[in-house]
Protein backbone atom coordinates (compact mmCIF):
# COMPACT_ATOMS: atom_id res chain seq x y z
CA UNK A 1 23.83 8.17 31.90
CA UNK A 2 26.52 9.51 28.84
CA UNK A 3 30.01 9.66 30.03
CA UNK A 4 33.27 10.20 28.00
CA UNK A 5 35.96 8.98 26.96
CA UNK A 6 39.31 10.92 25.74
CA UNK A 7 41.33 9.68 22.44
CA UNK A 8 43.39 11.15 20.00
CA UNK A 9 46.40 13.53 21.22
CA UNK A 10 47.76 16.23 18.93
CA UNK A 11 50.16 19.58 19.54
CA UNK A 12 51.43 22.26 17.79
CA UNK A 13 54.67 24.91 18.62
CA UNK A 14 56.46 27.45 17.36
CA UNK A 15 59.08 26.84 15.09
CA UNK A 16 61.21 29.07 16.87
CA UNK A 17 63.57 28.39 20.21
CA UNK A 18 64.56 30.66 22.50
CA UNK A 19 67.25 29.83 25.44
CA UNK A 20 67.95 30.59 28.08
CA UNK A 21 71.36 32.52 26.97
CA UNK A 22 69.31 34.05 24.04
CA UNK A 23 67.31 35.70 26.70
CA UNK A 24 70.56 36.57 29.07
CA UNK A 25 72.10 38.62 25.90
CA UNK A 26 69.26 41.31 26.81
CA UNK A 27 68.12 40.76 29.99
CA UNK A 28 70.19 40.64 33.33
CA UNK A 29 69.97 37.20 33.64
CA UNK A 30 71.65 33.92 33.47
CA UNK A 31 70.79 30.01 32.44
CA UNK A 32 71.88 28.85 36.33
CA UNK A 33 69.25 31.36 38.00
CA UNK A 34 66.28 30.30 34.97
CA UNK A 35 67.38 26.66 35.48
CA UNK A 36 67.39 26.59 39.13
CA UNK A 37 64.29 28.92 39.83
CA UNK A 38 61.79 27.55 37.42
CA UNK A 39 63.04 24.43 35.77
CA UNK A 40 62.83 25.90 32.36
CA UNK A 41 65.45 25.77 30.00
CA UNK A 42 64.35 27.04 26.34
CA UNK A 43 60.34 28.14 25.26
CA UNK A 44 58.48 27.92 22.19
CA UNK A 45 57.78 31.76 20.85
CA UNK A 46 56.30 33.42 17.96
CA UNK A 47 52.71 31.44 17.52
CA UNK A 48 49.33 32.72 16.74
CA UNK A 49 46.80 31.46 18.61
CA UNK A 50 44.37 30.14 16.48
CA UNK A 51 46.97 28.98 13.63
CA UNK A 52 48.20 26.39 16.46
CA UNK A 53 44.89 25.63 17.71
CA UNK A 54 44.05 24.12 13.59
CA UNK A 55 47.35 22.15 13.64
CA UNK A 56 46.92 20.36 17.49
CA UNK A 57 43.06 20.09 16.64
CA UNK A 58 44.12 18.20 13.09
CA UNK A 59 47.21 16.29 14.49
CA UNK A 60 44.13 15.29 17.80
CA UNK A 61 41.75 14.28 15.12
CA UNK A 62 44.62 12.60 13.25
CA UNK A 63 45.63 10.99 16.00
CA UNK A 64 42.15 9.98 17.02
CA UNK A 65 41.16 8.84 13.14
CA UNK A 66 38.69 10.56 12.65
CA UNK A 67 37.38 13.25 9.97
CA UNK A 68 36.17 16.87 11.07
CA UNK A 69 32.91 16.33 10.12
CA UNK A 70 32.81 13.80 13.28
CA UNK A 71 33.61 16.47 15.51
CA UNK A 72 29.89 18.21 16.76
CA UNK A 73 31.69 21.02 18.71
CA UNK A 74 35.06 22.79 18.88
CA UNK A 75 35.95 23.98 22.26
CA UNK A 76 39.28 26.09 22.81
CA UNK A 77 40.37 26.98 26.37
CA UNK A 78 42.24 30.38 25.71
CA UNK A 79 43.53 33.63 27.39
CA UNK A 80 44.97 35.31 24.53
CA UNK A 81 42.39 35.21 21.42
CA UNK A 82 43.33 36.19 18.23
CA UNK A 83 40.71 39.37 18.58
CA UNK A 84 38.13 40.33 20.83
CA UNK A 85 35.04 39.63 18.35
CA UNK A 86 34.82 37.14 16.96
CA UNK A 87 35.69 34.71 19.21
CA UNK A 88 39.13 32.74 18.28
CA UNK A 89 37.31 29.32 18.67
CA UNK A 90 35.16 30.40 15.50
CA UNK A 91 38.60 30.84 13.37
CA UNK A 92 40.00 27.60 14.51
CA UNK A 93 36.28 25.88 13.52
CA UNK A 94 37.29 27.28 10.24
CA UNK A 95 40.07 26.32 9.78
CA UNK A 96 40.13 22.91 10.30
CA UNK A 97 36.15 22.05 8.74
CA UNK A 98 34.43 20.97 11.86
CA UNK A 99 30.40 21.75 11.03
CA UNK A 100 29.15 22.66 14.16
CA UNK A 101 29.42 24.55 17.22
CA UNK A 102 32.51 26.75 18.38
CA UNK A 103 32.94 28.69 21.84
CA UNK A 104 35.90 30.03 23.58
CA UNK A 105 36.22 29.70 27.38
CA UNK A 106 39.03 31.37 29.30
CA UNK A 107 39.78 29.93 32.79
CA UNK A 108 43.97 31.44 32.26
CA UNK A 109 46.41 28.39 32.89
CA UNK A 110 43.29 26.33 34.01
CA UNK A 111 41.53 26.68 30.88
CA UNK A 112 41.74 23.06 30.19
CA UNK A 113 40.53 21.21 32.95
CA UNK A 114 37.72 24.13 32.84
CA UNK A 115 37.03 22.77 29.04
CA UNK A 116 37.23 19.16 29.99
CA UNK A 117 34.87 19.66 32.43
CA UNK A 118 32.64 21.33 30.13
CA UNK A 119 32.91 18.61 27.48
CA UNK A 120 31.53 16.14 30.13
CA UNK A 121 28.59 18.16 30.92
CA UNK A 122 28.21 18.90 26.71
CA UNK A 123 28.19 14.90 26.28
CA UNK A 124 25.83 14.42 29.07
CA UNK A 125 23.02 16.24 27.42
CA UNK A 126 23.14 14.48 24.21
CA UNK A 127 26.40 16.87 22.49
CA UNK A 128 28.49 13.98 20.18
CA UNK A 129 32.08 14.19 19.61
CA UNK A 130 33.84 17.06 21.09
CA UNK A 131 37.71 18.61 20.22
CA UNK A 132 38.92 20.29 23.01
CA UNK A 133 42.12 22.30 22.64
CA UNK A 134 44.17 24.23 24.98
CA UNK A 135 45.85 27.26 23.26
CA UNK A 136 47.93 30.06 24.05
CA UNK A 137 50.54 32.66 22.72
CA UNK A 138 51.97 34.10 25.89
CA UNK A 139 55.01 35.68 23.78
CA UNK A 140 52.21 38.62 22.72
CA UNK A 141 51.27 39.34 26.25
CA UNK A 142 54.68 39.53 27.59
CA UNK A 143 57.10 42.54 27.96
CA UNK A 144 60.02 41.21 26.89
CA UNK A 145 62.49 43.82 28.52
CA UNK A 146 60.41 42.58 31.86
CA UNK A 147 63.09 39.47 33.51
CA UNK A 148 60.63 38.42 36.43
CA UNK A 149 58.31 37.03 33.29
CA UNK A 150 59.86 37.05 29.79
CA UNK A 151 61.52 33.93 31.01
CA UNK A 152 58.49 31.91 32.28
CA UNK A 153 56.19 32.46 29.10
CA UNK A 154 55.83 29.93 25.64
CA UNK A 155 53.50 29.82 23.24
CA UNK A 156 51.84 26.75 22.16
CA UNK A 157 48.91 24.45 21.84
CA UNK A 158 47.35 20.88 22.77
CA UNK A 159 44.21 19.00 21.68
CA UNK A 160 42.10 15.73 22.47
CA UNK A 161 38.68 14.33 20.79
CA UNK A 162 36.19 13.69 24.03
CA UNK A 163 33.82 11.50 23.19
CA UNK A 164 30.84 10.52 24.62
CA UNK A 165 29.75 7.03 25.77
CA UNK A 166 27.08 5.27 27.42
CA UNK A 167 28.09 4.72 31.51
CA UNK A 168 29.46 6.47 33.79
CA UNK A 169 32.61 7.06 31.07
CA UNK A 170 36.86 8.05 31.81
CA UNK A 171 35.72 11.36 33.72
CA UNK A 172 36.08 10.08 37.43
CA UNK A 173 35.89 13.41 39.42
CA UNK A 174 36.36 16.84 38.87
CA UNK A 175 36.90 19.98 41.26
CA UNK A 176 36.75 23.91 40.02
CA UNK A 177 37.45 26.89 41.86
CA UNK A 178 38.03 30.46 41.49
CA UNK A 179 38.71 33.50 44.01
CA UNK A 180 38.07 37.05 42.27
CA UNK A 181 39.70 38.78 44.52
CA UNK A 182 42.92 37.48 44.02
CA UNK A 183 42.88 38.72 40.27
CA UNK A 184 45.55 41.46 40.91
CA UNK A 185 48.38 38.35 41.67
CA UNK A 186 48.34 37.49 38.08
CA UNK A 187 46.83 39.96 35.41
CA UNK A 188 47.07 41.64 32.14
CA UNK A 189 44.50 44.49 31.33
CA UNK A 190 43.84 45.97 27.80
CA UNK A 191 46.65 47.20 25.83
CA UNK A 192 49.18 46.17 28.96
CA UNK A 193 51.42 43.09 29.62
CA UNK A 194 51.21 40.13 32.20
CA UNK A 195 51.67 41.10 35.10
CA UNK A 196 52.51 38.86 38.42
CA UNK A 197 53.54 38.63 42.24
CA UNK A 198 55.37 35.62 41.86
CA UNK A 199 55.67 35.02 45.48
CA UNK A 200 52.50 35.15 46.53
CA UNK A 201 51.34 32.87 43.34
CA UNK A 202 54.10 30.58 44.53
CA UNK A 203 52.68 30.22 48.12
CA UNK A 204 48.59 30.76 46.59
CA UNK A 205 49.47 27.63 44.17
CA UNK A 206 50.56 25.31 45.69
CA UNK A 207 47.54 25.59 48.44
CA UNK A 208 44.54 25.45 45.76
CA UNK A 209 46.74 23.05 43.20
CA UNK A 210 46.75 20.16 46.50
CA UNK A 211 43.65 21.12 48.06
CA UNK A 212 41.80 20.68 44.43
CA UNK A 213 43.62 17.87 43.70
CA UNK A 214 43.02 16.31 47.07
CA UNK A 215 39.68 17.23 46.82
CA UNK A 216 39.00 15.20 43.18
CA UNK A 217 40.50 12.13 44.20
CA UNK A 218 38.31 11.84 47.58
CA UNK A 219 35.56 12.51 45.06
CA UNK A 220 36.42 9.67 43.05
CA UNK A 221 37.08 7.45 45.70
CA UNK A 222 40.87 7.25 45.06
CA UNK A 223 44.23 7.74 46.94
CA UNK A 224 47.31 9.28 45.45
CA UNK A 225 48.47 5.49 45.55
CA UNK A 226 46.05 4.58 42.63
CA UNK A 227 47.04 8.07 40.27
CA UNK A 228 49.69 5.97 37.45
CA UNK A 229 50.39 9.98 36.30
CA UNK A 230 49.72 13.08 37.36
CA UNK A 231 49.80 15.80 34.74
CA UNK A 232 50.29 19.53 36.19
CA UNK A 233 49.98 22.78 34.79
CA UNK A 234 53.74 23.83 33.94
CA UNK A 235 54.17 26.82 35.77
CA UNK A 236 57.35 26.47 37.01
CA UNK A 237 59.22 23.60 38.51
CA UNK A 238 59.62 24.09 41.84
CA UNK A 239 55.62 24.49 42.76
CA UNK A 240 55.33 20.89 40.64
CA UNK A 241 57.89 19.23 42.92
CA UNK A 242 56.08 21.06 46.41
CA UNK A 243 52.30 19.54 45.12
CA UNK A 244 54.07 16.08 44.77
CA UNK A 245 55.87 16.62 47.70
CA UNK A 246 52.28 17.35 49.65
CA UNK A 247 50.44 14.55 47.52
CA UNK A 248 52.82 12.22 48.55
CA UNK A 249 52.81 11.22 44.19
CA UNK A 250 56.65 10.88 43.27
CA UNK A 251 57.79 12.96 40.60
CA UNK A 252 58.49 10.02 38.43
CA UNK A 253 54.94 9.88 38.26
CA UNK A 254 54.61 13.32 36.62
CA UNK A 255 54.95 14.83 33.80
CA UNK A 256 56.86 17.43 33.28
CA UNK A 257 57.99 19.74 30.07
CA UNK A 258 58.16 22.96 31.68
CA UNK A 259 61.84 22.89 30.89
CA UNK A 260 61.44 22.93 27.17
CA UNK A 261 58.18 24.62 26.56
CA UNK A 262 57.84 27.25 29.94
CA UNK A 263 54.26 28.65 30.86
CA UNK A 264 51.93 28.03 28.30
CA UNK A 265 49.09 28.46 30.20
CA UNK A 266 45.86 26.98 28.68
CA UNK A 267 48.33 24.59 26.65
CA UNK A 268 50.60 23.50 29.20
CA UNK A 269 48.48 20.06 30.25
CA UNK A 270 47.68 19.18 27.04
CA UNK A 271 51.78 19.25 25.95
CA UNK A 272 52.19 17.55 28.84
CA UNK A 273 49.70 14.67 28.14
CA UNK A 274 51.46 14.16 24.98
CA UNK A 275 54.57 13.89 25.66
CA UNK A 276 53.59 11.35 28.36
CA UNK A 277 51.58 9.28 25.33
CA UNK A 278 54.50 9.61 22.90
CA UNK A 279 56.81 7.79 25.83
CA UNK A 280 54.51 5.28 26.54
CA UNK A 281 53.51 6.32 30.21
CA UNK A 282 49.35 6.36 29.39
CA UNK A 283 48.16 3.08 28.70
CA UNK A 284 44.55 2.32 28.47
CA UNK A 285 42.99 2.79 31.33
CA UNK A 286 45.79 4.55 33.37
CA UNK A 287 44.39 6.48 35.84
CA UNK A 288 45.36 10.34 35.59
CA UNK A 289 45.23 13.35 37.49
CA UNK A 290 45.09 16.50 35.81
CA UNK A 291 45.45 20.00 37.69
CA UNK A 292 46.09 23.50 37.13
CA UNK A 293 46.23 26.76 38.72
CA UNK A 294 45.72 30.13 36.54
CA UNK A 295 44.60 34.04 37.15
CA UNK A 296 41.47 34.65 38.41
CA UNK A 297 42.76 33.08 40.70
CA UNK A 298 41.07 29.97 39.25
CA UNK A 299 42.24 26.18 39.86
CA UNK A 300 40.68 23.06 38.67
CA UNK A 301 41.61 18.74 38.81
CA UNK A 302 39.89 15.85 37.37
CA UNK A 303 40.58 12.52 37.84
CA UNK A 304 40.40 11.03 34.20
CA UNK A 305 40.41 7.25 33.32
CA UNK A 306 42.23 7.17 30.09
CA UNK A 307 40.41 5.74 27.03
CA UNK A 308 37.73 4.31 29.44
């Protein structure tokens, strides 16, 4: 039996901030109804996906110590590629030297549990070292005269080495799930912009996000008593705050950066699992819970022993 084990961290944002008040200069809109509505204070705009894919991927190896010729495959969870052909993953292999294997996989704000889970499976059939990263630029998707999204979205990106070890590994439990036919609550066709019915996301969300999560910690024989952090997708505040609420995990027990980096979709856990590291609230072998919601509708959790 190969498991895996997660180490090294990296990100990478935008250089430029937009507020709140930037956005209420052109939109009719104000920092109280952002603030109290979504949690989100300023995003992270202006990134191309694959240029912050090589910077969290180098910082992750960094991080990590490690070279990229340790790195067997590069795996990037993304719903807005750089092109259609080639895929993005291929760029981002590129550009930061890893020799072997790239592939995209787009699961939308799920993306990276999706690759996680992936990695696992890789590593259990003899793959070595793995960089997953999660990476998204929202910003080019978005219509920016549009007020019911231009202020949820941020661009930005998030990386971790999985690597493969003998045993049963940091990977406790995972659950995936999609529904197809709720693709029309959160969508952006060809040439158009992102498109969502936030109330019905809202309601949608916060069902799959618990019953997934619920779901992965039965599997790994676990309460929400024995989670140290749970690490959501940052959609927006309020539907973090009702799947605590429901898990009965305090919110002091989550991370949360939705209110300086909004929706970043494939990104989002990643940024949140680094900020967490950077203030000390992973240490080896904290147990985490990592969940996500995204269009599709897809929604995925894994219970992940870190550094295992």
């Amino acid at each position: 039996m190969r498991g895996i084990t997660v180490r090294g961290c990296g990100i990478s944002v935008p250089d430029k901030v937009v507020t709140n008040d930037d956005l209420s200069a052109t939109l009719d809109t104000n920092d109280a109804w952002i603030s109290e509505r979504t949690g989100i204070k300023e995003r992270r705009v202006g990134g191309i996906t694959s240029q912050m894919a090589i910077e969290a991927g180098k910082r992750a190896l960094e991080d990590a110590g490690l070279e990229p010729s340790d790195i067997d495959i590069v795996l990037l969870a993304t719903t807005t590629p750089d092109a259609l052909v080639p895929g993005t993953s291929a760029t981002v292999q590129a550009g930061i030297g890893v020799p072997g294997g790239a592939f995209d996989v787009n699961a939308a704000c799920s993306g990276f549990v999706y690759g996680l889970v992936t990695a696992a499976g890789l590593a259990a059939v003899g793959s070595g070292r793995i960089l997953l990263i999660g990476a998204d630029a929202l910003s080019r998707i978005t219509d920016w005269d549009d007020r019911t999204m231009a202020v949820l979205v941020g661009d930005g990106a998030g990386a971790v080495v999985v690597e493969p070890v003998e045993g049963p590994g940091g990977l406790l439990s995972w659950n995936m799930g999609a529904d197809g036919s709720l693709r029309h609550l959160l969508k952006c066709d060809h040439g158009g912009y992102l498109f969502m019915d936030g109330k019905e996301v809202f309601r949608k969300a916060v069902r799959v996000v618990v019953e997934s999560a619920e779901r992965a910690m039965a599997d790994a024989g676990l309460r929400a008593t024995d989670i140290d952090l749970l690490v959501p997708h940052q959609a927006n505040l309020r539907i973090i705050q009702a799947a605590c609420q429901r898990l009965g995990i305090p919110e002091e027990r989550t991370s949360v950066v939705i209110d300086r980096y909004g929706n970043t979709s494939s990104a989002s856990i990643p940024l949140a699992l680094e900020d967490a590291l950077r203030n000390g609230k992973v240490p080896d072998g904290a147990t985490l819970l990592l969940t996500g919601f995204g269009g599709g509708m897809t929604w995925a959790s894994a219970v992940l022993r870190w550094r295992a």
